[in-house]
PDB file of N, CA and C in Angstrom:
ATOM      1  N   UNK A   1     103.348  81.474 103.764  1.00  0.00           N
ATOM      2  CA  UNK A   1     103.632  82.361 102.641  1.00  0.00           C
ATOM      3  C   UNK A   1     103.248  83.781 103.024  1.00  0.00           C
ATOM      4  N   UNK A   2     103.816  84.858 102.261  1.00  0.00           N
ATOM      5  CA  UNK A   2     103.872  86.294 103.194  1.00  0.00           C
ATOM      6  C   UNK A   2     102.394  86.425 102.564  1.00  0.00           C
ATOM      7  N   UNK A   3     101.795  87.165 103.062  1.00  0.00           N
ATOM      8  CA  UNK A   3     100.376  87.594 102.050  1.00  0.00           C
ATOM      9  C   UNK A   3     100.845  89.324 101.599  1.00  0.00           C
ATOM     10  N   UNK A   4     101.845  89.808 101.223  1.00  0.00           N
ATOM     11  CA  UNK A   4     102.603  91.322 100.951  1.00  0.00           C
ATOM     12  C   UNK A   4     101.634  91.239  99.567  1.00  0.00           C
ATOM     13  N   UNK A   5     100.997  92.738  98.978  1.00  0.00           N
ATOM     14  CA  UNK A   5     100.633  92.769  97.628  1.00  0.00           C
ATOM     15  C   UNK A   5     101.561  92.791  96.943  1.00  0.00           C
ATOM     16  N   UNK A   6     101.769  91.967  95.488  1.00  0.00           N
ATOM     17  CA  UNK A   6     102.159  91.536  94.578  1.00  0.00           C
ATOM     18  C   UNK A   6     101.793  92.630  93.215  1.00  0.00           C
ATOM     19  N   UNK A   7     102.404  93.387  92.609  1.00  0.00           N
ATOM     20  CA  UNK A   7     102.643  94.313  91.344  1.00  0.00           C
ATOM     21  C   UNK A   7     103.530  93.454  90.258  1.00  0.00           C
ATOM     22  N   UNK A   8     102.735  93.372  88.988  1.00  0.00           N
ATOM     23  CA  UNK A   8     103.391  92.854  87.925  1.00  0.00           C
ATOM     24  C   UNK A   8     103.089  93.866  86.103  1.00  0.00           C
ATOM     25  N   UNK A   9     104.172  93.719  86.229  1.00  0.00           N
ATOM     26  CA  UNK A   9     104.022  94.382  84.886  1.00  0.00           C
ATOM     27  C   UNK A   9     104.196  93.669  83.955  1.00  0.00           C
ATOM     28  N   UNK A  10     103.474  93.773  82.525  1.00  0.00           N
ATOM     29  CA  UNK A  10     103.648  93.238  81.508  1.00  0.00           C
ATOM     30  C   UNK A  10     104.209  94.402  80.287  1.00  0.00           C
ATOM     31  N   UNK A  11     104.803  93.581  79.656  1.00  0.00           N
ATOM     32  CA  UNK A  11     105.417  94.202  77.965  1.00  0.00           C
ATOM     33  C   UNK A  11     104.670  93.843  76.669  1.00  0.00           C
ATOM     34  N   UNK A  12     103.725  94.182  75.960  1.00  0.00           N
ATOM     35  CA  UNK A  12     103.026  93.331  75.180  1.00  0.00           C
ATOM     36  C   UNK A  12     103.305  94.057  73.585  1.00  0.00           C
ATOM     37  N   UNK A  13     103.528  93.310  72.647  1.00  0.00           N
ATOM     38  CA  UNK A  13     103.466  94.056  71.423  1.00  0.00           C
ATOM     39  C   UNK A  13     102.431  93.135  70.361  1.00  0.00           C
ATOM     40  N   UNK A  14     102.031  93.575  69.566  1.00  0.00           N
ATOM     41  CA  UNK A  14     101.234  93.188  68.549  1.00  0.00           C
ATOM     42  C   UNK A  14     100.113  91.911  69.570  1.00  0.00           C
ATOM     43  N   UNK A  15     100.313  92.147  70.693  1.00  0.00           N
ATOM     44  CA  UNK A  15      99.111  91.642  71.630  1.00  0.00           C
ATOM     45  C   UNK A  15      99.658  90.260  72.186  1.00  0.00           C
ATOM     46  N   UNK A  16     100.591  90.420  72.001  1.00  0.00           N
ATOM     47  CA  UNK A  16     102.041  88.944  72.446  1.00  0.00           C
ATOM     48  C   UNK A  16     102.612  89.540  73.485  1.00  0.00           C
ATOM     49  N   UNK A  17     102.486  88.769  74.715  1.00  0.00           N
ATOM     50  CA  UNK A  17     103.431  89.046  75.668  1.00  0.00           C
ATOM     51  C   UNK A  17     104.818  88.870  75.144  1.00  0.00           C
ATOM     52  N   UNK A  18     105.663  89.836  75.340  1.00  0.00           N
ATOM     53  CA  UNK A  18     107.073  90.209  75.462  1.00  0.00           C
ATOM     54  C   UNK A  18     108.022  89.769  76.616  1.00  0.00           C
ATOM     55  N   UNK A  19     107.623  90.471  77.378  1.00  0.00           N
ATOM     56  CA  UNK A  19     108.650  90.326  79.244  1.00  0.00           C
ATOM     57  C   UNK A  19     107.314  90.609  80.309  1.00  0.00           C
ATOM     58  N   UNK A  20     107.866  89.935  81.212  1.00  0.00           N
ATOM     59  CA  UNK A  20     107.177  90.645  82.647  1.00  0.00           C
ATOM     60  C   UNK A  20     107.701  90.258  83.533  1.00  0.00           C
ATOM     61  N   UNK A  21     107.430  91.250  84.356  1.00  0.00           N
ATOM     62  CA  UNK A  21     108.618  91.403  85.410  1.00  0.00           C
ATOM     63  C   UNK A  21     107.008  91.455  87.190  1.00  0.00           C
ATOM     64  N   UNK A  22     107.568  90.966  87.708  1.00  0.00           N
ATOM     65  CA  UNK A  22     106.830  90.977  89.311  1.00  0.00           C
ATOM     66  C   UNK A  22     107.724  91.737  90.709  1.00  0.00           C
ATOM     67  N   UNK A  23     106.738  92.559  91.364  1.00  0.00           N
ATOM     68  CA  UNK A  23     107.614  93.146  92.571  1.00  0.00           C
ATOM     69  C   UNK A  23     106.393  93.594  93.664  1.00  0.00           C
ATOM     70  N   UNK A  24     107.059  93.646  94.786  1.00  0.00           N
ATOM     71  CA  UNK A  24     106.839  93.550  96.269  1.00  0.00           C
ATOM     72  C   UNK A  24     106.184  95.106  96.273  1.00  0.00           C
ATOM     73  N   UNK A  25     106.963  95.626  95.780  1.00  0.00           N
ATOM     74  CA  UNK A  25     107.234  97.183  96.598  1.00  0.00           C
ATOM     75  C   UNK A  25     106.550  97.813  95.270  1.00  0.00           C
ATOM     76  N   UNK A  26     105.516  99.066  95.674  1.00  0.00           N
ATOM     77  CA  UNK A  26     104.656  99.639  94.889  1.00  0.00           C
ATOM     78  C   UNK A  26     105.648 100.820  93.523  1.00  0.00           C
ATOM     79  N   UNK A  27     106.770 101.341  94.829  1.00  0.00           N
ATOM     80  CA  UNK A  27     106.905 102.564  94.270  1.00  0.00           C
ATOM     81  C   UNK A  27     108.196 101.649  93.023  1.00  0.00           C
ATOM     82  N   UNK A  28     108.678 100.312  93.384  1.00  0.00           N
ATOM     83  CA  UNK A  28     109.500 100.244  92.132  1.00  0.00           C
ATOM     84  C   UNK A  28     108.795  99.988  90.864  1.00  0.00           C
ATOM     85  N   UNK A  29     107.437  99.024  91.163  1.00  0.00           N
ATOM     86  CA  UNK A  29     107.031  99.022  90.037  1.00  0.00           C
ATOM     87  C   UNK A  29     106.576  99.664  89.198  1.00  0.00           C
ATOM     88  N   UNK A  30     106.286 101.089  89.854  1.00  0.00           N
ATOM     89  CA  UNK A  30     105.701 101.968  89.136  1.00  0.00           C
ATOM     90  C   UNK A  30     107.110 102.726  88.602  1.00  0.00           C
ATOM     91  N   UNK A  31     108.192 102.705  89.005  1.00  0.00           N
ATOM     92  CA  UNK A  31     109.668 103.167  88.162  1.00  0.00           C
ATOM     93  C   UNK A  31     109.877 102.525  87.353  1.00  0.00           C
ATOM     94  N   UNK A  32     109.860 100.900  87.341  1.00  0.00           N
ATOM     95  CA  UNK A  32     109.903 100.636  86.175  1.00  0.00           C
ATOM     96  C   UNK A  32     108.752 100.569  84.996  1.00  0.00           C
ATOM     97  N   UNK A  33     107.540 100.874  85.932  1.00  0.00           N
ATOM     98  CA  UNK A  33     106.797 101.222  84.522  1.00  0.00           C
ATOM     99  C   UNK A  33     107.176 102.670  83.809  1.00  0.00           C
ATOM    100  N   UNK A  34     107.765 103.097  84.346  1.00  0.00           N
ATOM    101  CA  UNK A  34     107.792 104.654  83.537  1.00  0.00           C
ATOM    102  C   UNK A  34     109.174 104.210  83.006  1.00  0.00           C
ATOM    103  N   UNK A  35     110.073 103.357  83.681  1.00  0.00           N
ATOM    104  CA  UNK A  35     111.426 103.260  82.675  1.00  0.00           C
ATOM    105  C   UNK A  35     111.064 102.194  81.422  1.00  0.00           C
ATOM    106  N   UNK A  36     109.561 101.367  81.224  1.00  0.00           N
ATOM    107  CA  UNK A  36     109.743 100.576  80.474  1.00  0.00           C
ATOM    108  C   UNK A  36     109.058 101.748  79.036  1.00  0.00           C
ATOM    109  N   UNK A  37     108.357 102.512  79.769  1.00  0.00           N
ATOM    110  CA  UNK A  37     107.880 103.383  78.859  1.00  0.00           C
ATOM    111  C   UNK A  37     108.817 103.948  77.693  1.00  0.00           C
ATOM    112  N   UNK A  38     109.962 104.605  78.777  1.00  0.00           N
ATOM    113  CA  UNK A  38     110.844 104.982  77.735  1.00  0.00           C
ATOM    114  C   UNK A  38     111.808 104.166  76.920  1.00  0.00           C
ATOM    115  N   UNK A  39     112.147 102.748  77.660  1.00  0.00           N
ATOM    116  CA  UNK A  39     112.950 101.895  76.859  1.00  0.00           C
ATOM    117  C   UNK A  39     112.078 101.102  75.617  1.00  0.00           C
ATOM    118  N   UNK A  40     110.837 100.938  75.469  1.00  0.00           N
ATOM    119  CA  UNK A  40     110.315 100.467  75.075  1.00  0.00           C
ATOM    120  C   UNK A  40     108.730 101.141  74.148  1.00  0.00           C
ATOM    121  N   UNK A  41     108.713 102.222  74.065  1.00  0.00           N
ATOM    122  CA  UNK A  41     107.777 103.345  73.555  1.00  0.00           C
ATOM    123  C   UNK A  41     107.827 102.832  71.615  1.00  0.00           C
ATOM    124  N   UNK A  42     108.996 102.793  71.227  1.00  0.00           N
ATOM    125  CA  UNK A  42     109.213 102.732  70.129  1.00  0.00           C
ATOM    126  C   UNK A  42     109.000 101.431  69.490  1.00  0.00           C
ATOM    127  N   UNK A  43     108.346 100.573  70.195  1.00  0.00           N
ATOM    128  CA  UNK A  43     107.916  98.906  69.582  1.00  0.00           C
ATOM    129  C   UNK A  43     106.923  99.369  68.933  1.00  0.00           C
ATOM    130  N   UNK A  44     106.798  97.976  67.836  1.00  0.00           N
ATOM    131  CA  UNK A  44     105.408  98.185  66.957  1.00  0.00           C
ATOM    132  C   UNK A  44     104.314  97.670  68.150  1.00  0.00           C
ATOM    133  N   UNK A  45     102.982  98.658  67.955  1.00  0.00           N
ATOM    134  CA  UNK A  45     101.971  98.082  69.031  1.00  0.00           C
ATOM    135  C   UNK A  45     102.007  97.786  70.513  1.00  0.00           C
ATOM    136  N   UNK A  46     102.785  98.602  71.029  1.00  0.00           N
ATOM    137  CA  UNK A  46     103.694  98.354  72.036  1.00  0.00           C
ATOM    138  C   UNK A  46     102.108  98.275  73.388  1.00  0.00           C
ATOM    139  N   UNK A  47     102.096  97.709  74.461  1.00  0.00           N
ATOM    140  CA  UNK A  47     101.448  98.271  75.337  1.00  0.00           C
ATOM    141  C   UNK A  47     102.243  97.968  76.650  1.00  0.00           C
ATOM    142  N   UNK A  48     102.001  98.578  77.702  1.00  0.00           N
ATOM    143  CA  UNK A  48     102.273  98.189  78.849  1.00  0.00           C
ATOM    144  C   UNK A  48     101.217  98.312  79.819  1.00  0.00           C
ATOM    145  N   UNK A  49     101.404  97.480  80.739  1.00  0.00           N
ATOM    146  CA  UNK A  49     100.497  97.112  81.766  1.00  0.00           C
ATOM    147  C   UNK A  49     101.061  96.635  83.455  1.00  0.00           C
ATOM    148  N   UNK A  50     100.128  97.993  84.315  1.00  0.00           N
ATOM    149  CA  UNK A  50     100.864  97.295  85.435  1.00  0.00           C
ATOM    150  C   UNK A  50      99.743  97.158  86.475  1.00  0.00           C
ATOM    151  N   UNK A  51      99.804  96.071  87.038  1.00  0.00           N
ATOM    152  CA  UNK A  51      98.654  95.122  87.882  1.00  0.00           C
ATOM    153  C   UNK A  51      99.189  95.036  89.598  1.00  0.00           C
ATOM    154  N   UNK A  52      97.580  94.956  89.937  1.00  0.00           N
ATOM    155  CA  UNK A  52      98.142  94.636  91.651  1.00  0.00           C
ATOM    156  C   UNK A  52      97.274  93.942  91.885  1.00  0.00           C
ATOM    157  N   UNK A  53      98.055  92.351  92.786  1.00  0.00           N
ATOM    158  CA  UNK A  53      97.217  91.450  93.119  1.00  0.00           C
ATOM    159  C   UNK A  53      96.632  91.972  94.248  1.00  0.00           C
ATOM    160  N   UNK A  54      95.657  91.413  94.496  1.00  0.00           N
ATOM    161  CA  UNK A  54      94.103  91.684  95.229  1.00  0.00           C
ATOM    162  C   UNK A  54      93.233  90.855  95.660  1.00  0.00           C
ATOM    163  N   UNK A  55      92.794  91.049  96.390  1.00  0.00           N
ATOM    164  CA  UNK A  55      91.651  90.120  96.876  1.00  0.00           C
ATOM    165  C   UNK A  55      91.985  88.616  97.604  1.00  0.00           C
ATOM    166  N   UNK A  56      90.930  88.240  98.151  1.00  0.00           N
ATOM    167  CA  UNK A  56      91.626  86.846  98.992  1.00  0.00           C
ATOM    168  C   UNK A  56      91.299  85.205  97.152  1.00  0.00           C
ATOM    169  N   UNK A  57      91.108  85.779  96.251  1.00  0.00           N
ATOM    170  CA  UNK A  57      91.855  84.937  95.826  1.00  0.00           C
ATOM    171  C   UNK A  57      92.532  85.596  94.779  1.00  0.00           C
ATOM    172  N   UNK A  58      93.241  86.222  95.234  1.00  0.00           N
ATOM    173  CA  UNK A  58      94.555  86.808  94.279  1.00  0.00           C
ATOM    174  C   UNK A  58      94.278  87.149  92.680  1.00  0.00           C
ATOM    175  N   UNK A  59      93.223  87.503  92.453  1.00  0.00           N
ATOM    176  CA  UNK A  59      93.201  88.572  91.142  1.00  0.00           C
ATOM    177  C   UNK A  59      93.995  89.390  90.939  1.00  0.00           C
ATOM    178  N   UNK A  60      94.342  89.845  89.723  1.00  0.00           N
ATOM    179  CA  UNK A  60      94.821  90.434  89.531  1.00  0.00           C
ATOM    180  C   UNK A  60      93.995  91.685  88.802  1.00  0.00           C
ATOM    181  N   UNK A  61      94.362  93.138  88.897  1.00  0.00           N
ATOM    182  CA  UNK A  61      93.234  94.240  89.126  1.00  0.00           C
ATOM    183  C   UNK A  61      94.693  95.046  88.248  1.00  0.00           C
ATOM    184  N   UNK A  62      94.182  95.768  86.945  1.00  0.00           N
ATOM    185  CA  UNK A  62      94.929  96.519  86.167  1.00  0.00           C
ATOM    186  C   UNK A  62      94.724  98.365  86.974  1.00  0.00           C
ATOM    187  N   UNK A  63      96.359  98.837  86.917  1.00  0.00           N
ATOM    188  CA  UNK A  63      96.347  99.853  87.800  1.00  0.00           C
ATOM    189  C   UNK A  63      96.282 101.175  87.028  1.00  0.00           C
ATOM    190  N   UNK A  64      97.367 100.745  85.825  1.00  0.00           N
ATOM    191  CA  UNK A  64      97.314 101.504  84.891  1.00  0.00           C
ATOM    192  C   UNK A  64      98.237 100.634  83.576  1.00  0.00           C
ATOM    193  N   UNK A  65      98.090 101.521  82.217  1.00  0.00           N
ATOM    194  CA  UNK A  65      98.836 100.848  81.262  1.00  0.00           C
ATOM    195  C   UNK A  65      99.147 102.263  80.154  1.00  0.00           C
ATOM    196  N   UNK A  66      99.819 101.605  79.247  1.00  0.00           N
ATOM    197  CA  UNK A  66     100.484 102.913  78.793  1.00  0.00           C
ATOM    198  C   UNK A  66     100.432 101.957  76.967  1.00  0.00           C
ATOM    199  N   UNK A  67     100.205 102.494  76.198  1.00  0.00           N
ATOM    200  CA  UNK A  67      99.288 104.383  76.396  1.00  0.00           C
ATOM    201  C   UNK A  67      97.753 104.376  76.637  1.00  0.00           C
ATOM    202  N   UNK A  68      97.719 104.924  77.906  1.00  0.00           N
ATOM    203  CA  UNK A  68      96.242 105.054  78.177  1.00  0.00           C
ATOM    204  C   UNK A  68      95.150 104.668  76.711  1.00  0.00           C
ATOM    205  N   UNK A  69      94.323 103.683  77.927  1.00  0.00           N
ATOM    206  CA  UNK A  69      93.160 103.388  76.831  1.00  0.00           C
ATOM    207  C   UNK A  69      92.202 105.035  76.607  1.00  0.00           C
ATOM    208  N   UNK A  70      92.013 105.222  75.577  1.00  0.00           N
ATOM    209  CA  UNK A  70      90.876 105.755  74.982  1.00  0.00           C
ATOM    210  C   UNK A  70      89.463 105.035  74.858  1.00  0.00           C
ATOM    211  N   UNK A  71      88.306 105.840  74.984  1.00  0.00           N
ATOM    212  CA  UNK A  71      87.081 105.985  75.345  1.00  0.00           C
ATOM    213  C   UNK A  71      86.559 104.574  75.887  1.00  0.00           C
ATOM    214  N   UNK A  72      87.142 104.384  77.374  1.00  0.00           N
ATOM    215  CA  UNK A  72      86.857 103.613  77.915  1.00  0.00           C
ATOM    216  C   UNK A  72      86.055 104.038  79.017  1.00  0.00           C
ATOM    217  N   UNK A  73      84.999 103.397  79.212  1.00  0.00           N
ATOM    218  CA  UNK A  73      83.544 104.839  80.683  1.00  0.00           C
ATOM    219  C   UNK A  73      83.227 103.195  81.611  1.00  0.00           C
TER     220      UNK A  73
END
């Protein structure tokens, strides 16, 4: 199996996964996080979340999510 890092994004509304989508390559997932932003901004409770697996047992490690958490230290 390839060991390539793994990027997954999630769609979540009212705290229910929606869609998620998984990819190879850094720079698409981060296009489609900014295209899910705009297709998807207008849900009730909307969040998005995009992750990169990590580590030798494959955690998953949040990269960023939208809309940025507030007062998180």
């Amino acid at each position: 199996m390839d060991d390539q890092t793994q990027y997954r994004l999630t769609l979540l509304s009212g705290g229910r996964m929606v869609m998620e989508g998984t990819w190879f390559d850094a720079a698409v997932a981060d296009r489609k996080f900014r295209s899910w932003i705009g297709d998807y901004s207008g849900m009730k409770d909307v969040r998005i979340v995009l992750e990169e697996q990590a580590g030798p047992a494959g955690e998953w490690l949040i990269v960023k999510t939208w809309p940025q958490e507030t007062g998180a230290q």
